[in-house]
C-alpha atoms as a PDB file:
ATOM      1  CA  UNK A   1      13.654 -15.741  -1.648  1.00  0.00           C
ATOM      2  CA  UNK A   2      14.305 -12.143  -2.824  1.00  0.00           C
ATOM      3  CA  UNK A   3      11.415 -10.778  -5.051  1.00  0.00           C
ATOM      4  CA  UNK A   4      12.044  -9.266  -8.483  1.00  0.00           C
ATOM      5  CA  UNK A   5      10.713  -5.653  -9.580  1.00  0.00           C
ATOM      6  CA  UNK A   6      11.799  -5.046 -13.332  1.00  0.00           C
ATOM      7  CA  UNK A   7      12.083  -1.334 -13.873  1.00  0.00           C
ATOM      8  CA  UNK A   8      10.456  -0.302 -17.141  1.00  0.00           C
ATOM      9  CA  UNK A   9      12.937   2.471 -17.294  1.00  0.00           C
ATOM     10  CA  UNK A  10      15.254   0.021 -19.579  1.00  0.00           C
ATOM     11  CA  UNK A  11      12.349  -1.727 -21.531  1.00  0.00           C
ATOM     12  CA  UNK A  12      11.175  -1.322 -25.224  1.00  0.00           C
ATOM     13  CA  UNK A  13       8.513   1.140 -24.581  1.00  0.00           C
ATOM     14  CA  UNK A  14       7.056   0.750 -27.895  1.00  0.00           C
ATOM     15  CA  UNK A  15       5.599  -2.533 -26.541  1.00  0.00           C
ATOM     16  CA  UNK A  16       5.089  -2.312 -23.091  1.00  0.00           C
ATOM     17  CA  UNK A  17       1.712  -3.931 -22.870  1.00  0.00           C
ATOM     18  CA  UNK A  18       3.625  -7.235 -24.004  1.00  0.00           C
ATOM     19  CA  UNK A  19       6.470  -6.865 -21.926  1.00  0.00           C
ATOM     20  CA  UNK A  20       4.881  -6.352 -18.511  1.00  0.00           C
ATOM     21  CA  UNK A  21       2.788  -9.720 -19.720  1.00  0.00           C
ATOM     22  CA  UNK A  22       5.708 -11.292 -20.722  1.00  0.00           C
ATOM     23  CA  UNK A  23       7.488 -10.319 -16.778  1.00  0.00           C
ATOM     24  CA  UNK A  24       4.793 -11.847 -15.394  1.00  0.00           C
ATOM     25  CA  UNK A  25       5.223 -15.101 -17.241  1.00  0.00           C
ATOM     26  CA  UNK A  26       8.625 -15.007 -16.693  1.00  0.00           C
ATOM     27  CA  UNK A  27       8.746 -14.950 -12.655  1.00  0.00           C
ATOM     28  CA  UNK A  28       8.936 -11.017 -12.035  1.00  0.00           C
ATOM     29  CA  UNK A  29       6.795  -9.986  -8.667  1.00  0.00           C
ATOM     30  CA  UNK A  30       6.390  -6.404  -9.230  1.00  0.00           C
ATOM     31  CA  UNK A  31       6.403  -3.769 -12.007  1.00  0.00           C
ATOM     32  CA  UNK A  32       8.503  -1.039 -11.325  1.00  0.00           C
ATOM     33  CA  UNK A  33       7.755   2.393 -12.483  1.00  0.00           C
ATOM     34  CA  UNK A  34       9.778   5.168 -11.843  1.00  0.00           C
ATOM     35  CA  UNK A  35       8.159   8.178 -12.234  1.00  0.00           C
ATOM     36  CA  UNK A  36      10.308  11.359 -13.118  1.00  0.00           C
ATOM     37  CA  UNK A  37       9.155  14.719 -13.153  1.00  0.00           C
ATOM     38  CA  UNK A  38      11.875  17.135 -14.284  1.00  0.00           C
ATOM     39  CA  UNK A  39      12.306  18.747 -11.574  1.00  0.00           C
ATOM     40  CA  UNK A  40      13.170  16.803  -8.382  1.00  0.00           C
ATOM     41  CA  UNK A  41      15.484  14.272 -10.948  1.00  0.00           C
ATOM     42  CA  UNK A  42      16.356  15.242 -14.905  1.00  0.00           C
ATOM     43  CA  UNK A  43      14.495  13.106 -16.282  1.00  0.00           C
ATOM     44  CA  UNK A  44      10.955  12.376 -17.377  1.00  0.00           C
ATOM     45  CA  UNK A  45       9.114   9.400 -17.389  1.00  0.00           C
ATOM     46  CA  UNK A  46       5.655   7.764 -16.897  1.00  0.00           C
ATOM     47  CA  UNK A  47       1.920   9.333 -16.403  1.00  0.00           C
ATOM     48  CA  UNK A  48      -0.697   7.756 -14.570  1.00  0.00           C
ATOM     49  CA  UNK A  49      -2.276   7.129 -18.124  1.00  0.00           C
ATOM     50  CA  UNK A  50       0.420   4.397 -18.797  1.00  0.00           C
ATOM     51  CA  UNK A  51      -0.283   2.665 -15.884  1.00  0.00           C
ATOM     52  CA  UNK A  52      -3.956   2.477 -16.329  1.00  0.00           C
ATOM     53  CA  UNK A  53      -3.481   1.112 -19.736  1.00  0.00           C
ATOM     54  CA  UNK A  54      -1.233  -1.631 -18.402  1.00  0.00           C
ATOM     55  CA  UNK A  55      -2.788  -2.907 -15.639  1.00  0.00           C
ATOM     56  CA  UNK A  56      -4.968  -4.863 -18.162  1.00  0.00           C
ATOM     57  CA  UNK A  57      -1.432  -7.047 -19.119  1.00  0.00           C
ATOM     58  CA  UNK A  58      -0.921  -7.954 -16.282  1.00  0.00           C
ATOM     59  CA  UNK A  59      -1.927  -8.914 -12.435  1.00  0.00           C
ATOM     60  CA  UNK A  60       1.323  -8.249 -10.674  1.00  0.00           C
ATOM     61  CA  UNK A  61       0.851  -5.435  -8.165  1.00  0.00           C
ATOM     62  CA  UNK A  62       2.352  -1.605  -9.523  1.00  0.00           C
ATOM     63  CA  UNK A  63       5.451  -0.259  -7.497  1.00  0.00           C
ATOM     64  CA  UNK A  64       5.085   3.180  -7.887  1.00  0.00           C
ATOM     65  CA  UNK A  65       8.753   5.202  -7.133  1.00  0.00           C
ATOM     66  CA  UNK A  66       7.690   8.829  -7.199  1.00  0.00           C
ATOM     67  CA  UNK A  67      10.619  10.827  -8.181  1.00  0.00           C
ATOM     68  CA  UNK A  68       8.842  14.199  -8.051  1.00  0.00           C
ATOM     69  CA  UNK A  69       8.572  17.747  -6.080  1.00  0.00           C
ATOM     70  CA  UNK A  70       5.191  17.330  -5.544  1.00  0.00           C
ATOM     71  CA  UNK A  71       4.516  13.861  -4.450  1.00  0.00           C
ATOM     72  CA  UNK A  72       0.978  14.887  -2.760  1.00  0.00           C
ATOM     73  CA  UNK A  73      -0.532  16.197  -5.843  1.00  0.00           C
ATOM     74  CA  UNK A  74       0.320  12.970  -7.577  1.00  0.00           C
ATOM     75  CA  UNK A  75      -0.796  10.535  -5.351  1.00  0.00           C
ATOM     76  CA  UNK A  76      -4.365  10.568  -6.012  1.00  0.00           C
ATOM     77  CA  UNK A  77      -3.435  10.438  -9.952  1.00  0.00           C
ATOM     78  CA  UNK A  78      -1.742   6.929  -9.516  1.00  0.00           C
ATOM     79  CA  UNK A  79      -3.817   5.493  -7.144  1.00  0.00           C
ATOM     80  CA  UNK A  80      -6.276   5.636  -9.334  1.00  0.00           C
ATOM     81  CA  UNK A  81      -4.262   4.827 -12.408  1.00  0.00           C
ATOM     82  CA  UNK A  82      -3.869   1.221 -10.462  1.00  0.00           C
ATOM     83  CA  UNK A  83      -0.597   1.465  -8.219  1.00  0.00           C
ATOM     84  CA  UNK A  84      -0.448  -1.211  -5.544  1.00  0.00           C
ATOM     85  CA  UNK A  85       2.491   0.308  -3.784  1.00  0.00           C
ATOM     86  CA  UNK A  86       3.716   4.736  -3.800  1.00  0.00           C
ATOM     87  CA  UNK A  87       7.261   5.057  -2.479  1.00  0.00           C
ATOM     88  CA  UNK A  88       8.116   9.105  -2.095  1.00  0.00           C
ATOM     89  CA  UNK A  89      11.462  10.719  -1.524  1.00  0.00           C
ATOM     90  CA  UNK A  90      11.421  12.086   2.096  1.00  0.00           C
ATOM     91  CA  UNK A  91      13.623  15.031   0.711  1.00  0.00           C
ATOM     92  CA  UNK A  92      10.579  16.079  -1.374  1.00  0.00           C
ATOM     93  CA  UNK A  93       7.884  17.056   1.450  1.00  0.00           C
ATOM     94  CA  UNK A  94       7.792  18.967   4.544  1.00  0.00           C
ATOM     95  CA  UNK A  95       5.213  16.855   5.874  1.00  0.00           C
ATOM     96  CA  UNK A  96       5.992  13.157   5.753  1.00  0.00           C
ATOM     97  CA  UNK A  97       3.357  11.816   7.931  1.00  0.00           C
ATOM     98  CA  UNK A  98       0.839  13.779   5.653  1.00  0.00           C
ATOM     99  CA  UNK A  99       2.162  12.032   2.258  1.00  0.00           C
ATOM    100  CA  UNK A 100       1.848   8.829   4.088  1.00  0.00           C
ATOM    101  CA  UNK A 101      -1.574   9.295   5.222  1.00  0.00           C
ATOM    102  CA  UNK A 102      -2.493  10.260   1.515  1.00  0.00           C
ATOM    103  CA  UNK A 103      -0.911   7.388   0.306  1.00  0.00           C
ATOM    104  CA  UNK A 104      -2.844   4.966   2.592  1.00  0.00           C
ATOM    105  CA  UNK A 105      -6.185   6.785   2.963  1.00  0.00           C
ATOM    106  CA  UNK A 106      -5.746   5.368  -0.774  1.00  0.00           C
ATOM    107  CA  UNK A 107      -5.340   1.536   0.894  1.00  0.00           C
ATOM    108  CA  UNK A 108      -2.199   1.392  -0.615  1.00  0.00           C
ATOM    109  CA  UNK A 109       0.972   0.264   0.597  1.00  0.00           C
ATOM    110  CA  UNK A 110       2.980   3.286   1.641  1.00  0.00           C
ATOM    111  CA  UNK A 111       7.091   3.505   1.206  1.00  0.00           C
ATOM    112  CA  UNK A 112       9.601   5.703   1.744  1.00  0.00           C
ATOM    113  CA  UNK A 113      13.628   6.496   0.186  1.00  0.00           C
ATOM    114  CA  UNK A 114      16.178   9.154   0.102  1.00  0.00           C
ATOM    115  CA  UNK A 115      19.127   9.647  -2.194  1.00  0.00           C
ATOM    116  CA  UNK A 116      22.010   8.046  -1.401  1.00  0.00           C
ATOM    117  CA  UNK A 117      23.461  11.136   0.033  1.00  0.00           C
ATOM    118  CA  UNK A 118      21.334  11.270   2.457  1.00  0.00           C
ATOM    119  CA  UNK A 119      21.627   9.919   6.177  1.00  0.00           C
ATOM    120  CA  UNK A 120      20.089   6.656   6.599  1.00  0.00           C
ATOM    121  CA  UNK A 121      18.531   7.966   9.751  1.00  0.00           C
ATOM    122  CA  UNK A 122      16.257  10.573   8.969  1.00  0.00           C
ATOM    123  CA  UNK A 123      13.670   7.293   8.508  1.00  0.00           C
ATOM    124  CA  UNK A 124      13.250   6.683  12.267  1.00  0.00           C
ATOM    125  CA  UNK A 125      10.364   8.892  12.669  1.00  0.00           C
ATOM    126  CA  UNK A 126       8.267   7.052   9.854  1.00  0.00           C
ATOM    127  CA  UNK A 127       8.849   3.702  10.384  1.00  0.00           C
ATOM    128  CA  UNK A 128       5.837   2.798  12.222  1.00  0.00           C
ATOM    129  CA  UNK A 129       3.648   4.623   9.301  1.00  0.00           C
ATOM    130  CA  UNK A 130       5.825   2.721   6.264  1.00  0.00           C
ATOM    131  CA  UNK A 131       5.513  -0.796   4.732  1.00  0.00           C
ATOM    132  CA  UNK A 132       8.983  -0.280   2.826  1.00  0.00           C
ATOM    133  CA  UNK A 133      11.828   1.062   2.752  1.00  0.00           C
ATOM    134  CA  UNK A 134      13.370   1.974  -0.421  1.00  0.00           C
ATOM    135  CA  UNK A 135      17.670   1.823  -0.484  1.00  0.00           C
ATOM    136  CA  UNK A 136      18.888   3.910  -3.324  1.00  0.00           C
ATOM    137  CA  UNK A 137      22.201   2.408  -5.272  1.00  0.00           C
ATOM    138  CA  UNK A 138      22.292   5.399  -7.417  1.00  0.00           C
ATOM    139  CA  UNK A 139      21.387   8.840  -7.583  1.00  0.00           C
ATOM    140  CA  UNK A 140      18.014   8.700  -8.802  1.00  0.00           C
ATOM    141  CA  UNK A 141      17.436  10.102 -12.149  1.00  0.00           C
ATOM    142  CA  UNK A 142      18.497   7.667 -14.883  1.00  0.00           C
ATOM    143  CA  UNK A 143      18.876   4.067 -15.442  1.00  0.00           C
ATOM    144  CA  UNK A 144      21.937   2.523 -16.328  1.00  0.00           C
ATOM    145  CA  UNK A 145      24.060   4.116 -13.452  1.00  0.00           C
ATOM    146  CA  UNK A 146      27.041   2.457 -11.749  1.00  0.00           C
ATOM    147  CA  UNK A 147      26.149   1.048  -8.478  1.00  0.00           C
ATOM    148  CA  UNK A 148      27.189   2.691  -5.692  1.00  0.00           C
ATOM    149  CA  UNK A 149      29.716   0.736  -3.656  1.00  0.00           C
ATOM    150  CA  UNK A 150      28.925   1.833  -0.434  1.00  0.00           C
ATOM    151  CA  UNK A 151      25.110   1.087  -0.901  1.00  0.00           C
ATOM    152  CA  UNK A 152      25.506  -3.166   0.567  1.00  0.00           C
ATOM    153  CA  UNK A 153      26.349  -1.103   3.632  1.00  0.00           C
ATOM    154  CA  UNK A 154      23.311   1.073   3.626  1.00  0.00           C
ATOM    155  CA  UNK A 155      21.041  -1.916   3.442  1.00  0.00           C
ATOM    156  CA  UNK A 156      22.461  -3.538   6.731  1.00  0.00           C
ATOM    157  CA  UNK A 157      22.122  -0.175   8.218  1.00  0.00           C
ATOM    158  CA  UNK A 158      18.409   0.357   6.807  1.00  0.00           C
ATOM    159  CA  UNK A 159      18.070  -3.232   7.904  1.00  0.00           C
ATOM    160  CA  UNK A 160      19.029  -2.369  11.652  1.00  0.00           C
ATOM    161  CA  UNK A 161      16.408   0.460  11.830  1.00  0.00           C
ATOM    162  CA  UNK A 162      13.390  -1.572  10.802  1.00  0.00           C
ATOM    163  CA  UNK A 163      14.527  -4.974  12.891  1.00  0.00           C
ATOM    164  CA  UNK A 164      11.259  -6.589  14.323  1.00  0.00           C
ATOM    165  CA  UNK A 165       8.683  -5.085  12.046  1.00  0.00           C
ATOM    166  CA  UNK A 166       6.702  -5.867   9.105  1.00  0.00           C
ATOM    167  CA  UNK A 167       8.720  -3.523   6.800  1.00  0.00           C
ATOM    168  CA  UNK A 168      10.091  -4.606   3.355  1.00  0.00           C
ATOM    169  CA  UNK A 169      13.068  -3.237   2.276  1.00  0.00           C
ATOM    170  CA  UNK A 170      13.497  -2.463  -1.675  1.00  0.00           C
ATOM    171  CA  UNK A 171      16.782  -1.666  -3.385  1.00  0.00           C
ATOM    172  CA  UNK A 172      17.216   0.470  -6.921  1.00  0.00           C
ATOM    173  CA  UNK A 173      19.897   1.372  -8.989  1.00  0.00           C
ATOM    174  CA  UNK A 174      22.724  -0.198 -10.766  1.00  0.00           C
ATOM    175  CA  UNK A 175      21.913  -3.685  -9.704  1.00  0.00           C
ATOM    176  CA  UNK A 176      23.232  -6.354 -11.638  1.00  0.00           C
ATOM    177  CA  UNK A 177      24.516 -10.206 -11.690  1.00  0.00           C
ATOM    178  CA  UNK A 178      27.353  -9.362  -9.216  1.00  0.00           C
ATOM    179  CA  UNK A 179      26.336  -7.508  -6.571  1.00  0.00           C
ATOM    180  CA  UNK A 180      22.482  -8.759  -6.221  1.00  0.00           C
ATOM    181  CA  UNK A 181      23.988 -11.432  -4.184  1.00  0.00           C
ATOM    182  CA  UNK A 182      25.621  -8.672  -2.222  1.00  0.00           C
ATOM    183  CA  UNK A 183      22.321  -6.390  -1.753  1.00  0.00           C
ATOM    184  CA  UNK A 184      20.597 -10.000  -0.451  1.00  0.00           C
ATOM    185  CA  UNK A 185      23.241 -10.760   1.850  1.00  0.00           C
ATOM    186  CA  UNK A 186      22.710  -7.295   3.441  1.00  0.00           C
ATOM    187  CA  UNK A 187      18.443  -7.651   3.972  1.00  0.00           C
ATOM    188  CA  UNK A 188      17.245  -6.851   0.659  1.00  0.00           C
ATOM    189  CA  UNK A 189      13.607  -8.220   0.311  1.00  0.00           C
ATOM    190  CA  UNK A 190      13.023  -6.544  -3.428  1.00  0.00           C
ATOM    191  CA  UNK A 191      15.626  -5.859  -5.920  1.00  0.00           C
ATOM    192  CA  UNK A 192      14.637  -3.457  -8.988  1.00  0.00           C
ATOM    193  CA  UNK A 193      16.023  -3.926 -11.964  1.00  0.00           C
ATOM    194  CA  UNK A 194      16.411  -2.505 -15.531  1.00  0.00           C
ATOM    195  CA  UNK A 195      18.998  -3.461 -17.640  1.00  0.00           C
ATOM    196  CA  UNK A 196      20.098  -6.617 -15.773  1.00  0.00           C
ATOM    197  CA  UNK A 197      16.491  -7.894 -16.797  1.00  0.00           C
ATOM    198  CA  UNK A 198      16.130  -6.775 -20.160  1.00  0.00           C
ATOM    199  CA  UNK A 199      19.596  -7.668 -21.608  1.00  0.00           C
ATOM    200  CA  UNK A 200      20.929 -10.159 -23.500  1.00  0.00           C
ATOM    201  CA  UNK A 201      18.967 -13.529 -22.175  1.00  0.00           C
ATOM    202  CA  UNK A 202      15.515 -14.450 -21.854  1.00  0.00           C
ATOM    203  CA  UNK A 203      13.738 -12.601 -19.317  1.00  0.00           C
ATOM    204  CA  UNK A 204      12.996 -15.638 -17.215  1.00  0.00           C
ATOM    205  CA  UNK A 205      16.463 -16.643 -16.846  1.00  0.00           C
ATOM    206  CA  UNK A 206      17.732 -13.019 -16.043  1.00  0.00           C
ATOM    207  CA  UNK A 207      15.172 -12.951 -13.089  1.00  0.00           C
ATOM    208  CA  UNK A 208      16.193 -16.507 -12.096  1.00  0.00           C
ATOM    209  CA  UNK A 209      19.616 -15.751 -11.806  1.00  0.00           C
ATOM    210  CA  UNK A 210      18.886 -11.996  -9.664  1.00  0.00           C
ATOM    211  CA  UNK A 211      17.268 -14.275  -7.391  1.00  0.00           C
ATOM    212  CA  UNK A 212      20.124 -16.408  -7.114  1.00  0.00           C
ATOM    213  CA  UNK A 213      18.844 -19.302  -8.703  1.00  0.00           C
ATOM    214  CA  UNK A 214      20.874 -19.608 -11.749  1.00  0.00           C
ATOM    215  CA  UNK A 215      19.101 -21.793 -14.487  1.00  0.00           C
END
């Protein structure tokens, strides 16, 4: 069954230690943080301090999505802030194999994206170094974004590429109640989700129903 990262980009971040309990209780398999600098994406989001203070709420592992220019400088700051798992934007470094290495001299799981403008196949060379494979449905940045239709067909080809090895494969961005089914259908292992989790229902039957179980 497909595993569920809420993104705390669309939760109440007045109370965050609660919610990333309440996830947990509620059949989530990751927390999601995506990290925003300013610069690589217009946005800015969560410091390493945030996670630290979390990882006391919870036991699910961290999924890390580093949406920064400087990915190396920040992987020793949430590695030790308690990530499980540091996805990086191969657009961002000249020196993939390097940010990998960082990443798992940490013992960390080690993944990799690119924006959805980017060609699928610039992830060859790395995937023998990876353990996922991040498919963007949006242009990263902000949450909320409409999913882009093109992005079932990204999976299947992201899918192809890492046939016959031990590499997850992660989808973000505009996911929601009608086209999860369609990101699972293509290979999606791990869907990440904001405001499909955190809307209108309880959080364990939004999850359910991602997962195609429908409570």
């Amino acid at each position: 069954m497909v595993k569920i990262a809420p993104s705390l980009l669309a939760a109440n971040s007045a109370c965050l230690g609660m919610v990333v309990s309440d996830l947990e209780a509620s059949g989530a398999d990751f927390i999601h943080f995506d990290v925003m600098d300013g610069h690589f994406v217009p946005n800015l989001t969560f410091g390493p301090k945030i996670l630290r203070e979390l990882k006391k709420y919870t036991t699910l592992p961290f999924d890390v999505h580093l949406m920064v220019t400087n990915p190396d400088d920040c992987i020793s700051w949430y590695a030790d802030a308690g990530a499980d798992l540091i996805t990086f934007h191969l657009e961002t470094t000249q020196n993939p194999k390097q940010t990998l290495k960082l990443i798992k001299d940490y013992h960390l799981k080690a993944g990799i994206t690119l924006k959805p403008t980017s060609h699928i196949e610039k992830i060859i060379p790395f995937i023998n170094d990876i353990d996922l494979v991040l498919v963007m449905g949006v242009q990263p940045g902000f949450g909320g974004q409409k999913f882009y239709p093109d992005t079932p067909e990204r999976i299947k080809q992201t899918k192809d590429i890492i046939a016959h090895r031990s590499v997850l494969l992660e989808v973000d961005g505009g996911i929601n109640f009608e086209n999860a089914s369609l990101c699972i259908d293509a290979g999606a292992d791990i869907l990440v989700a904001g405001t499909a989790v955190f809307q209108n229902a309880t959080l364990s039957e939004n999850i359910a129903t991602l997962k195609g179980m429908f409570l």
